[in-house]
C-alpha atoms as a PDB file:
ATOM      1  CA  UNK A   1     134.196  48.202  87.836  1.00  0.00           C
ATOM      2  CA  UNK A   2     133.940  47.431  83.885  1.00  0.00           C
ATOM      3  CA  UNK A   3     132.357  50.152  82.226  1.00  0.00           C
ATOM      4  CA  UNK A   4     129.503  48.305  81.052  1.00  0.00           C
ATOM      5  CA  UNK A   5     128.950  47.729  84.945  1.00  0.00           C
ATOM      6  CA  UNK A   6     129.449  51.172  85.555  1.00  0.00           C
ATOM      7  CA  UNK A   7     126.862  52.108  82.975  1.00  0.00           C
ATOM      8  CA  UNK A   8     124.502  49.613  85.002  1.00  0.00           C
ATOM      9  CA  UNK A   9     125.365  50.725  88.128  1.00  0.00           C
ATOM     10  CA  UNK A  10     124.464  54.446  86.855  1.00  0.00           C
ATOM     11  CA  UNK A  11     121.529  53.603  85.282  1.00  0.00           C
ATOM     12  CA  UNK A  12     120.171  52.151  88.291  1.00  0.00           C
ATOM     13  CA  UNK A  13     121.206  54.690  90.662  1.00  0.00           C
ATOM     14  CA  UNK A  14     119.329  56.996  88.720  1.00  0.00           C
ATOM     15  CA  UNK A  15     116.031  55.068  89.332  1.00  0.00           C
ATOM     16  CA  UNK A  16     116.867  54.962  92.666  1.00  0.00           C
ATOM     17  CA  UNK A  17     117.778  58.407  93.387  1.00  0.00           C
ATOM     18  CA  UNK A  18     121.037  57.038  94.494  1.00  0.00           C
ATOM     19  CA  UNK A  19     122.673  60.536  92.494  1.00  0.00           C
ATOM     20  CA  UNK A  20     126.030  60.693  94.115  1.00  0.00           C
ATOM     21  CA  UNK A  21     126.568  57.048  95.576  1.00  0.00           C
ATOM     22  CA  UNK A  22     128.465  55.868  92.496  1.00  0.00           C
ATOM     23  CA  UNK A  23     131.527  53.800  93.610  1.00  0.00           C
ATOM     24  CA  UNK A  24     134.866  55.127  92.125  1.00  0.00           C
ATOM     25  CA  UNK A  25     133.690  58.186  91.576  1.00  0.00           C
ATOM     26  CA  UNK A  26     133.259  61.739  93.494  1.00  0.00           C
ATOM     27  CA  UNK A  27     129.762  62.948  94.533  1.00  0.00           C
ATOM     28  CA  UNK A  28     128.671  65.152  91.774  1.00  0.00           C
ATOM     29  CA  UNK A  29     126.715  68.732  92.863  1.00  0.00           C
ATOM     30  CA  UNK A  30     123.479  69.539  91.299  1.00  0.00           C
ATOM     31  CA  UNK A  31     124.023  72.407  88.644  1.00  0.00           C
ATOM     32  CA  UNK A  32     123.392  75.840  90.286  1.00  0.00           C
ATOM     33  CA  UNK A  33     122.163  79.070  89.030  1.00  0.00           C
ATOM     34  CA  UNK A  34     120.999  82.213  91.417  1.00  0.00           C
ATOM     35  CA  UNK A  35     120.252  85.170  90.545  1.00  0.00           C
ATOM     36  CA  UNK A  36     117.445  87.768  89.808  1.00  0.00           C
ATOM     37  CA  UNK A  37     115.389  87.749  86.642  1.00  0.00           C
ATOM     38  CA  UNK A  38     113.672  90.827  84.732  1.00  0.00           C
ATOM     39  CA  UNK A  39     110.224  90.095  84.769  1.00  0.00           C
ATOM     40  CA  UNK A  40     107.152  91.835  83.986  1.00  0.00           C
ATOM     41  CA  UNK A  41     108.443  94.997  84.588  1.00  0.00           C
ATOM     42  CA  UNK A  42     110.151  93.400  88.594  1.00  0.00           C
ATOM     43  CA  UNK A  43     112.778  91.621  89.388  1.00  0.00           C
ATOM     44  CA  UNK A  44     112.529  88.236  91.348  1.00  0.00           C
ATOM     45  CA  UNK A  45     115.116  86.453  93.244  1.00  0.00           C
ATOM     46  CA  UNK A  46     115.353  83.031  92.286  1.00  0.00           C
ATOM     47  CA  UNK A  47     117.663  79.661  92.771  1.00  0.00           C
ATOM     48  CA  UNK A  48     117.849  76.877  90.696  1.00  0.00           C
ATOM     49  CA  UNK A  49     119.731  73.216  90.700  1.00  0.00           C
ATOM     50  CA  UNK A  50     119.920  69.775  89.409  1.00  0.00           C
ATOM     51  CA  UNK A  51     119.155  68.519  86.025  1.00  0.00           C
ATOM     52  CA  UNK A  52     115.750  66.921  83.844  1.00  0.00           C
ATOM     53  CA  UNK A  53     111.570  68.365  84.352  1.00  0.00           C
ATOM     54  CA  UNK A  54     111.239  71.268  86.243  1.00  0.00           C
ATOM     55  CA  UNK A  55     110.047  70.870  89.811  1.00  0.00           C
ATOM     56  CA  UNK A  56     108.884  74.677  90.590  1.00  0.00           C
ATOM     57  CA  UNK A  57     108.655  74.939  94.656  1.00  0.00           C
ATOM     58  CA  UNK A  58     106.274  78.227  95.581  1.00  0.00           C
ATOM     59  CA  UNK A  59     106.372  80.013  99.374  1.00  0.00           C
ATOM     60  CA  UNK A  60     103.378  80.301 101.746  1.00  0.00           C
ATOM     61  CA  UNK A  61     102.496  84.037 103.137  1.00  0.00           C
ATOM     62  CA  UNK A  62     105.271  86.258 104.852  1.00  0.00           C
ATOM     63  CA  UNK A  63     107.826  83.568 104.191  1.00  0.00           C
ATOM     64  CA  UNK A  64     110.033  82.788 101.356  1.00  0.00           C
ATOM     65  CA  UNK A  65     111.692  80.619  98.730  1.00  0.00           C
ATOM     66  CA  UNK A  66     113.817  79.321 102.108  1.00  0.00           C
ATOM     67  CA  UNK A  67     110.784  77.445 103.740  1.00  0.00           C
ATOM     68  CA  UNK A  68     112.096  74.499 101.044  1.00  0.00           C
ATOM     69  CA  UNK A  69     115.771  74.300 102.297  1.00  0.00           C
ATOM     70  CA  UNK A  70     114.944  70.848 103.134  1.00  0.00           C
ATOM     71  CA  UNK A  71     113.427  69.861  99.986  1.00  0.00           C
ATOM     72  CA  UNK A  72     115.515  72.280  97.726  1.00  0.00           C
ATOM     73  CA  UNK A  73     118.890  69.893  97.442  1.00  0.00           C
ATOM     74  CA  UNK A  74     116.697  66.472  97.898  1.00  0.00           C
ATOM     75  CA  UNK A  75     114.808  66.667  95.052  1.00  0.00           C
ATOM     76  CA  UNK A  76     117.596  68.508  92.924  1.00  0.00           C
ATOM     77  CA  UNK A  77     118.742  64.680  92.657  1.00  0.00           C
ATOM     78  CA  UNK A  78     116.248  64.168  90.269  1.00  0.00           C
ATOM     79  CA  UNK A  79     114.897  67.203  89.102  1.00  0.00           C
ATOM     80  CA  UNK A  80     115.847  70.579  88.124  1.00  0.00           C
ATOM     81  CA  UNK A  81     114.631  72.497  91.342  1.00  0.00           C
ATOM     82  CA  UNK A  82     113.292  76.385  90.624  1.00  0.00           C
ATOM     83  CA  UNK A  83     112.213  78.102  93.886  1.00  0.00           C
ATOM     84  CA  UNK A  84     111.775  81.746  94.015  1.00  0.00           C
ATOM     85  CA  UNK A  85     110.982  84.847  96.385  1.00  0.00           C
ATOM     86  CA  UNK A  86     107.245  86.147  94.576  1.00  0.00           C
ATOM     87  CA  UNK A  87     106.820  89.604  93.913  1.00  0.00           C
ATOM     88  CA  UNK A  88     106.975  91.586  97.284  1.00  0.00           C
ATOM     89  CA  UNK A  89     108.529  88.729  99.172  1.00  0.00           C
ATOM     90  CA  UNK A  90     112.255  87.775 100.407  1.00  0.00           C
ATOM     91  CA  UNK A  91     115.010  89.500  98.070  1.00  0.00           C
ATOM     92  CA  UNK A  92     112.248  89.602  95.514  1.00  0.00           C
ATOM     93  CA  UNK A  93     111.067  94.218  94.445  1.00  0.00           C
ATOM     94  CA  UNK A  94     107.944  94.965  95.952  1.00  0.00           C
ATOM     95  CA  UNK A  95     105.056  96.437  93.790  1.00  0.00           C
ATOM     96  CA  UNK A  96     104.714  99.745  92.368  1.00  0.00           C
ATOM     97  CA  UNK A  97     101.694 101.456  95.016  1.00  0.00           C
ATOM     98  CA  UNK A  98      98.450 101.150  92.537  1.00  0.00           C
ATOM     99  CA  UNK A  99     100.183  99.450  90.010  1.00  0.00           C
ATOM    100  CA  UNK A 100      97.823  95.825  88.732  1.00  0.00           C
ATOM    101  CA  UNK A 101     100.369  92.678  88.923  1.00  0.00           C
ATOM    102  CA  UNK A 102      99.605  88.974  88.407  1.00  0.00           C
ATOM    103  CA  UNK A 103     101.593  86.245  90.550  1.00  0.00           C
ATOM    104  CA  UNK A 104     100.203  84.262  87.879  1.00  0.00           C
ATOM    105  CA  UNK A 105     101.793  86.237  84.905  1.00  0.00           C
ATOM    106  CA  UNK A 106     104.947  86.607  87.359  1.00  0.00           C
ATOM    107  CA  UNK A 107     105.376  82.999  87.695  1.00  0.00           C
ATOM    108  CA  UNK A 108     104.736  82.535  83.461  1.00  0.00           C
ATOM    109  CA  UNK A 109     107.209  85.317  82.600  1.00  0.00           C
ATOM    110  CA  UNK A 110     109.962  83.445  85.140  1.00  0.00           C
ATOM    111  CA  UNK A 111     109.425  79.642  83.732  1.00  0.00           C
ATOM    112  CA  UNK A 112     109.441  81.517  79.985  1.00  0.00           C
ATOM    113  CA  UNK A 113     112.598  83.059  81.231  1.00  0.00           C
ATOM    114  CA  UNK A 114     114.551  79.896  82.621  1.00  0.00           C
ATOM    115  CA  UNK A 115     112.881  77.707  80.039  1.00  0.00           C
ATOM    116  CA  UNK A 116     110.936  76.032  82.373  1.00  0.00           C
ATOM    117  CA  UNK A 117     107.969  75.043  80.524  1.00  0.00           C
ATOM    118  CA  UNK A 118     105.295  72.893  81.625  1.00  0.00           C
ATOM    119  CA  UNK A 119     107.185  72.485  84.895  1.00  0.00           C
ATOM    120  CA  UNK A 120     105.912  70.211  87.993  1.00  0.00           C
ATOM    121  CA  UNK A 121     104.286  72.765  90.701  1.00  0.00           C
ATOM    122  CA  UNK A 122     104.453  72.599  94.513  1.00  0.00           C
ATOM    123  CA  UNK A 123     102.946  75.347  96.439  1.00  0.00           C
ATOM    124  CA  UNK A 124     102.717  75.794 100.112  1.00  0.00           C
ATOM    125  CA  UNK A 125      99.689  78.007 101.621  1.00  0.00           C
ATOM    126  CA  UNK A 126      99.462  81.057  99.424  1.00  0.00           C
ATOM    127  CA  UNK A 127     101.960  79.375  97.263  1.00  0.00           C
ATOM    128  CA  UNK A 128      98.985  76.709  96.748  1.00  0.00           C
ATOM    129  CA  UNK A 129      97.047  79.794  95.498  1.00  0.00           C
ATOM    130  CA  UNK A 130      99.011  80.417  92.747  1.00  0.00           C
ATOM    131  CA  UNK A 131      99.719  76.901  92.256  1.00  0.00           C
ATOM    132  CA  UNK A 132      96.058  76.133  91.636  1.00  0.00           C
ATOM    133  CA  UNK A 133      95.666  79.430  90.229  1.00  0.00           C
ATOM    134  CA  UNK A 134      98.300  78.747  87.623  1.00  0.00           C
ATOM    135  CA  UNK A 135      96.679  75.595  86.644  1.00  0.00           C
ATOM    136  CA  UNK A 136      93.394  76.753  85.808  1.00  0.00           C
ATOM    137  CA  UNK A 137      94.740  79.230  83.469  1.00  0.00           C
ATOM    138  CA  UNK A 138      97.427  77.003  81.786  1.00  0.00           C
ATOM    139  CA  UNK A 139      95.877  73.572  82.315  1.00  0.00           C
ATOM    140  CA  UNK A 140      98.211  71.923  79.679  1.00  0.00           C
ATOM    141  CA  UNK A 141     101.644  73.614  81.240  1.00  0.00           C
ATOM    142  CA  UNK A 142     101.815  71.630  83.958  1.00  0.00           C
ATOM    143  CA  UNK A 143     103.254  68.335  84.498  1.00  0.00           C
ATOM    144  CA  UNK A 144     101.716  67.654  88.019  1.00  0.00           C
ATOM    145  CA  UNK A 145     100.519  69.705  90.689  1.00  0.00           C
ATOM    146  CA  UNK A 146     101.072  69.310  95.063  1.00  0.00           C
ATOM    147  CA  UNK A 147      99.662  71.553  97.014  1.00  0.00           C
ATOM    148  CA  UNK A 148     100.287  71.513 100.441  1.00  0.00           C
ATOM    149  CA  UNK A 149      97.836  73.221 102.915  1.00  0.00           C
ATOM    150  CA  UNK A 150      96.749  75.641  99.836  1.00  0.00           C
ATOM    151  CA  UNK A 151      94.636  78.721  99.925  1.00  0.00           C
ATOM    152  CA  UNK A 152      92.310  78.692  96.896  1.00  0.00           C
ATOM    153  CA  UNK A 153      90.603  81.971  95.302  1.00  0.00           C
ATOM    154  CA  UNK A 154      87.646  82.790  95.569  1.00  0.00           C
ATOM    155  CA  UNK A 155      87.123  81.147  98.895  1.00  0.00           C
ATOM    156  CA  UNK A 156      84.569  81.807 101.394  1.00  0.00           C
ATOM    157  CA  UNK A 157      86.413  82.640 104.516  1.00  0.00           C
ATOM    158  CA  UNK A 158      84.301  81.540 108.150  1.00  0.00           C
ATOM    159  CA  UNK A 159      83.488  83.780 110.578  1.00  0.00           C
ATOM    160  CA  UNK A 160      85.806  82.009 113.006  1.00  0.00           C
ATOM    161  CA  UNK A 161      89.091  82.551 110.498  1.00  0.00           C
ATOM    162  CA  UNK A 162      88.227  85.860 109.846  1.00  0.00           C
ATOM    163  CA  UNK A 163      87.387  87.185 113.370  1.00  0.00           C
ATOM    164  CA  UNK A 164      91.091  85.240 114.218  1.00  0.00           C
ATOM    165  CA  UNK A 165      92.787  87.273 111.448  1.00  0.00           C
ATOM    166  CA  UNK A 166      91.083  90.524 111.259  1.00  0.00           C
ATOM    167  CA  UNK A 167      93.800  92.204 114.450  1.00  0.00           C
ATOM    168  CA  UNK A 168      96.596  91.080 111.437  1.00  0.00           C
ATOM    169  CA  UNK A 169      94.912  92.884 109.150  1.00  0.00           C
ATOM    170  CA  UNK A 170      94.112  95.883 111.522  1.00  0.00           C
ATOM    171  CA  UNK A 171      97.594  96.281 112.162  1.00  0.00           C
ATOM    172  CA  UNK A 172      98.725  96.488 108.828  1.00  0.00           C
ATOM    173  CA  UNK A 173      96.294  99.244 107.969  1.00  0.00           C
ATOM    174  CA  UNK A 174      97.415 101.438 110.488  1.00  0.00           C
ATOM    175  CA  UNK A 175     100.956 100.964 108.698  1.00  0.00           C
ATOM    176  CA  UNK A 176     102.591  99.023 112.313  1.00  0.00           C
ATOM    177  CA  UNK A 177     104.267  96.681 110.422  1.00  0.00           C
ATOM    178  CA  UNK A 178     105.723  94.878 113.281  1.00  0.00           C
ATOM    179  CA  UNK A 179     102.810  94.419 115.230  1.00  0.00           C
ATOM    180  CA  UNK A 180     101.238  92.823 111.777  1.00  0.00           C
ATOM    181  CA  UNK A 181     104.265  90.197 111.726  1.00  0.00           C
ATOM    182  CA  UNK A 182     104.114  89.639 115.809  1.00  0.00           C
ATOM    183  CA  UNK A 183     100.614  88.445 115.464  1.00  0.00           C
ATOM    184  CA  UNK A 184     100.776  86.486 112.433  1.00  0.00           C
ATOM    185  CA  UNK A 185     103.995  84.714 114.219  1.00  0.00           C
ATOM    186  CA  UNK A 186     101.256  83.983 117.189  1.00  0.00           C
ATOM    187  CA  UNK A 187      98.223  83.306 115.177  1.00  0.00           C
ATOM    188  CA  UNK A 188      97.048  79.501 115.949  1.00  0.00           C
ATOM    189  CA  UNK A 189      97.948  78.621 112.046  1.00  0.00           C
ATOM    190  CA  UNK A 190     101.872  78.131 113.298  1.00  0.00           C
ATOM    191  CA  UNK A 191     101.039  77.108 116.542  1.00  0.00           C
ATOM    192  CA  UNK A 192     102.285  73.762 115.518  1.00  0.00           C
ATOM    193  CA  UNK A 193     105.444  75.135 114.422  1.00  0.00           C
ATOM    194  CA  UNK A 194     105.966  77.198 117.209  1.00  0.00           C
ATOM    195  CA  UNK A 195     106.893  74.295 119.253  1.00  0.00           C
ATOM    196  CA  UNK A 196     109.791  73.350 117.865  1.00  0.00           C
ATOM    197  CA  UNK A 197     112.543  76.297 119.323  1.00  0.00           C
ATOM    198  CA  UNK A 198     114.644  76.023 116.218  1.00  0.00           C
ATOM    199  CA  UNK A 199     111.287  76.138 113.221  1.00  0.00           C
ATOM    200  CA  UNK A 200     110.222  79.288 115.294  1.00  0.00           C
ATOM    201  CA  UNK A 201     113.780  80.681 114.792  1.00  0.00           C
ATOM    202  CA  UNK A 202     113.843  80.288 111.056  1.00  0.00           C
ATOM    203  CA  UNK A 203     110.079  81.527 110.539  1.00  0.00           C
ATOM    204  CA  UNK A 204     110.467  84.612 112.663  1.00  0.00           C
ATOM    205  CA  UNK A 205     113.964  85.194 110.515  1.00  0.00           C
ATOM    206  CA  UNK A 206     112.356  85.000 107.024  1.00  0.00           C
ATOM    207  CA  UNK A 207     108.746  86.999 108.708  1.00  0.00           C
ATOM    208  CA  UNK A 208     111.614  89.700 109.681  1.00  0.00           C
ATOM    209  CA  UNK A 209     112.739  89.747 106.288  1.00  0.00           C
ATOM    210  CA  UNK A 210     109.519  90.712 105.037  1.00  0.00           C
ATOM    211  CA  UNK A 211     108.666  93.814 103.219  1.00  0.00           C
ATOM    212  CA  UNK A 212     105.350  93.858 104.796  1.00  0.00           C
ATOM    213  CA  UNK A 213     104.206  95.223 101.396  1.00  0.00           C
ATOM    214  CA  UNK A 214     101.144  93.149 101.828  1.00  0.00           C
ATOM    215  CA  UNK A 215     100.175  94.580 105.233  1.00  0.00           C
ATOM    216  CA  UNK A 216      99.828  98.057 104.580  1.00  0.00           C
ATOM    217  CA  UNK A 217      99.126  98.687 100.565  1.00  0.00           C
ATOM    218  CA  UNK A 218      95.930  97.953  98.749  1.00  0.00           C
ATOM    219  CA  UNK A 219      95.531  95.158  97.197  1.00  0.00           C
ATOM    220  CA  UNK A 220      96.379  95.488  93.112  1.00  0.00           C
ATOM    221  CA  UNK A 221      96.966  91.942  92.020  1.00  0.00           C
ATOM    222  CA  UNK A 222      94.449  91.265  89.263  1.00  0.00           C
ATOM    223  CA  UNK A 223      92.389  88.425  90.355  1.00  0.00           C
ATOM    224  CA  UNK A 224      91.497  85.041  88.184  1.00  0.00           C
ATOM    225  CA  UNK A 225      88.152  85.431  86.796  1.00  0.00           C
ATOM    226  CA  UNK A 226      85.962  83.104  87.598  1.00  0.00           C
ATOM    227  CA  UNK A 227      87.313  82.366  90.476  1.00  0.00           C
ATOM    228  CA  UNK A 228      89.655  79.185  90.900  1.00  0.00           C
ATOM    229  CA  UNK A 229      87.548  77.708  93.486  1.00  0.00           C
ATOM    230  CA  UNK A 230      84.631  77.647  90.581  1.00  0.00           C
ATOM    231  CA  UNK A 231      87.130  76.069  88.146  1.00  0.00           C
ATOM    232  CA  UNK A 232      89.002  73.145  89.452  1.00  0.00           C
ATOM    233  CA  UNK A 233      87.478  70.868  87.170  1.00  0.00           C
ATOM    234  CA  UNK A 234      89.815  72.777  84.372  1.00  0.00           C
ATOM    235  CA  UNK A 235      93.035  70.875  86.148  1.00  0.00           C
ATOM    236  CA  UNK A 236      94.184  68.110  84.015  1.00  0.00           C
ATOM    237  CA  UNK A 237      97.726  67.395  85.612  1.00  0.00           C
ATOM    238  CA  UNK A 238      97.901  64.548  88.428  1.00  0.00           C
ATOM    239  CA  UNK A 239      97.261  66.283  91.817  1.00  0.00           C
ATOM    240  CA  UNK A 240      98.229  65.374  95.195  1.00  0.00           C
ATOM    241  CA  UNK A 241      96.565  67.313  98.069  1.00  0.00           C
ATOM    242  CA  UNK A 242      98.794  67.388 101.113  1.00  0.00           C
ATOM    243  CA  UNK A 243      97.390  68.357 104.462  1.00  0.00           C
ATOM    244  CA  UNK A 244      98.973  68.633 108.204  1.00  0.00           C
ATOM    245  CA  UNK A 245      96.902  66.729 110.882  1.00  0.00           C
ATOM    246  CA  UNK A 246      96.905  69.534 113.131  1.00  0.00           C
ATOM    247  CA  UNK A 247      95.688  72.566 110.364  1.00  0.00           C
ATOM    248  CA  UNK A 248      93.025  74.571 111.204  1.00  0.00           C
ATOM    249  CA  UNK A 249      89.810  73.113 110.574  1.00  0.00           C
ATOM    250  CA  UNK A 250      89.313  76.097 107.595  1.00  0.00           C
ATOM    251  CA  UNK A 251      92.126  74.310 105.372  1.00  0.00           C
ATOM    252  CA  UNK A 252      91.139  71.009 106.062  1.00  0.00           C
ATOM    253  CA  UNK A 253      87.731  71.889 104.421  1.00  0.00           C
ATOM    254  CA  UNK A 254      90.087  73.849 101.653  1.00  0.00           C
ATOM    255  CA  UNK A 255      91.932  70.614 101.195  1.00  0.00           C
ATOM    256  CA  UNK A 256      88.746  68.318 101.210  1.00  0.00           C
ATOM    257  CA  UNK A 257      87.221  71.227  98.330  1.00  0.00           C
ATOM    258  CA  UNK A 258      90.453  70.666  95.864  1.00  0.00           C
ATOM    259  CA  UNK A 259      90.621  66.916  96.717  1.00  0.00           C
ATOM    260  CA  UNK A 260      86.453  66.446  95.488  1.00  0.00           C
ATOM    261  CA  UNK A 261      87.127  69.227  92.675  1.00  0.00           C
ATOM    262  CA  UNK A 262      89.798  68.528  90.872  1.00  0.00           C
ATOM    263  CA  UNK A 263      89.432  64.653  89.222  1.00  0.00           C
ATOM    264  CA  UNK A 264      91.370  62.140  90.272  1.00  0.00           C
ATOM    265  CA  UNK A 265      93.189  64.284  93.501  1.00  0.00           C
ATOM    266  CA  UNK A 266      94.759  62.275  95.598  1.00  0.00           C
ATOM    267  CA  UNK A 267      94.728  63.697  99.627  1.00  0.00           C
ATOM    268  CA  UNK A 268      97.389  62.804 102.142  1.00  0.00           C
ATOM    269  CA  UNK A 269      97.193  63.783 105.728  1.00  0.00           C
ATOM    270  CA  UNK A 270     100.631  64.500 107.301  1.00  0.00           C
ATOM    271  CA  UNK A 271     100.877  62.926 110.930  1.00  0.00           C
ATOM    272  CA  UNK A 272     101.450  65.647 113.709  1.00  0.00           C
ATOM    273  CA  UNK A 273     101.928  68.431 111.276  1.00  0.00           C
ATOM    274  CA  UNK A 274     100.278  71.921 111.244  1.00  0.00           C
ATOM    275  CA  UNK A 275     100.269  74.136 108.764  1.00  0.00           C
ATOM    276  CA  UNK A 276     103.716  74.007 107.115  1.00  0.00           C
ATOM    277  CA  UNK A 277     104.270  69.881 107.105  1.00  0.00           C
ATOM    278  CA  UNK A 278     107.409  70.320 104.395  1.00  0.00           C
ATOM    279  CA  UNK A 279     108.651  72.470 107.510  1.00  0.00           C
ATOM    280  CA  UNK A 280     107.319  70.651 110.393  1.00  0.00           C
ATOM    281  CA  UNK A 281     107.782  66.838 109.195  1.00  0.00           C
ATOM    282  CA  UNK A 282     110.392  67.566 106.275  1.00  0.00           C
ATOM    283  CA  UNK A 283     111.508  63.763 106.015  1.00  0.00           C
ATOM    284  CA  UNK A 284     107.564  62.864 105.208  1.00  0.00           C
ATOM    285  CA  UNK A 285     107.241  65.188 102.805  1.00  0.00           C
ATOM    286  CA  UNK A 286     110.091  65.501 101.333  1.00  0.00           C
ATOM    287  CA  UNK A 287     109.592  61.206 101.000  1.00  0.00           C
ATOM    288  CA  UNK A 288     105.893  61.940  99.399  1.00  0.00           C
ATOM    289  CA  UNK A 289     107.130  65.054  96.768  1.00  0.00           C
ATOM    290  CA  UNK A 290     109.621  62.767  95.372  1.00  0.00           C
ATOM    291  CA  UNK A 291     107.634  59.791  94.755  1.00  0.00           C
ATOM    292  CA  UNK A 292     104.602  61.796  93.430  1.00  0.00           C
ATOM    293  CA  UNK A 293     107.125  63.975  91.373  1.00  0.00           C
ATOM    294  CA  UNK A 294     108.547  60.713  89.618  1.00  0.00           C
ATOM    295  CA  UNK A 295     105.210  59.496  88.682  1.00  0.00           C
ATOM    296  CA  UNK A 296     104.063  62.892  87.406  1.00  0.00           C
END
């Protein structure tokens, strides 16, 4: 191939995500970087790879920055890919007992820190939260915005959801950990999940590796005031709403909230999928992220 054809080739390949595929020459690796970065007084665990806008992918509740391993290399093809373990989570330091934190402030110290500015956000169930959460605070720091079964704060929990997660939270006062993680494992939200033998396996792996921080300390983490539920209007960035068939009726009027809230919010449903779709149907998603991602 002439090198003016090569330069095509590339230069194609490039719009087609075809990273890797070039003939006559060896796949090239996404750039890497792991490690743990000094933040706001913690330290978070973080990974990071590929090249061009930052794609930042955030972790739902008990889980961690792993729930994206089959996004994480995907999208590193065209992006470069920061996911991290938040404060309290994964390989990520707990709070200090009593101590006011911000995920909000965690997650601006860590895109200051890799120079991540204005990055793309995708945030799964909590991560959602602080997707949205972010947004609302920094409206013109974000590129575009998916959020993928979110919670939203400042919502009005139902009866039904909080009668289903009040023994979860009973648990975790009485400082039994385990039993805490147990129920969440069995809670309806990843029933779904559960019935796939080798999803339950890598849940009930990163729920093990949970500091349960969460469970049995107070609450400190400085809430957004108003409310984000009160100020999605203040999201500028394209949004894409992403919600599993099968959720629980309570996110699927969290999804339909965001999707009439914040303008122009496009909603997709996810065929079959519960709760954690970019775990449950990873090819769908994974399919949607990218193409949303390359408008953004």
């Amino acid at each position: 191939m002439s090198l003016q054809g090569r330069r095509r080739f590339l230069a194609a390949a490039a719009v087609l995500g075809l990273a890797g595929c070039t003939p006559g020459l060896a796949p090239v690796a996404p750039r890497r970087e792991s490690g743990f970065a000094e933040v706001n007084g913690t330290r978070l665990h973080y990974q990071a790879a590929g090249a061009g806008e930052p794609a930042v992918l955030l972790h739902a509740f008990m889980l961690d920055s792993r729930m994206w391993d089959d996004q994480f290399e995907v999208l590193a093809n065209d992006f470069r890919v920061i996911r991290y373990d938040a404060r309290g989570f994964g390989r990520s330091a707990a709070p200090s007992p009593g101590a006011p934190y911000s995920h909000v402030d965690d997650l601006a110290a860590l895109l200051e820190k890799l120079d991540a500015r204005a990055p793309h956000l995708v945030g799964a169930s909590m991560g959602g939260r602080f997707a949205l959460d972010y947004a609302v605070t920094h409206p013109d720091r974000v590129r575009s915005l998916v959020v993928i079964d979110p919670v939203v704060s400042g919502w009005q929990w139902s009866p039904e959801w909080l009668a289903s997660y009040a023994p979860i939270v009973e648990a975790g006062r009485r400082g039994d950990v385990s039993a805490a993680k147990r129920l969440w494992l069995d809670h309806a939200l990843l029933a779904p999940a559960r019935e796939r033998p080798e999803l339950a396996a890598r849940l009930k792996a990163m729920v093990d590796d949970y500091s349960g921080w969460h469970l049995v300390q107070p609450n400190a983490e400085r809430p957004i005031a108003p409310p984000t539920v009160e100020q999605l209007g203040r999201i500028r960035a394209a949004t894409l709403v992403v919600v599993g068939e099968r959720d629980l009726p309570e996110f699927q009027r969290i999804a339909e909230r965001i999707e009439h809230g914040v303008a122009g919010a496009t909603r997709m449903t996810i065929p079959r999928a519960g709760h954690l779709p970019n775990m449950e149907a990873p090819e769908a998603v994974t399919r949607a992220l990218r193409g949303f991602l390359l408008r953004g």
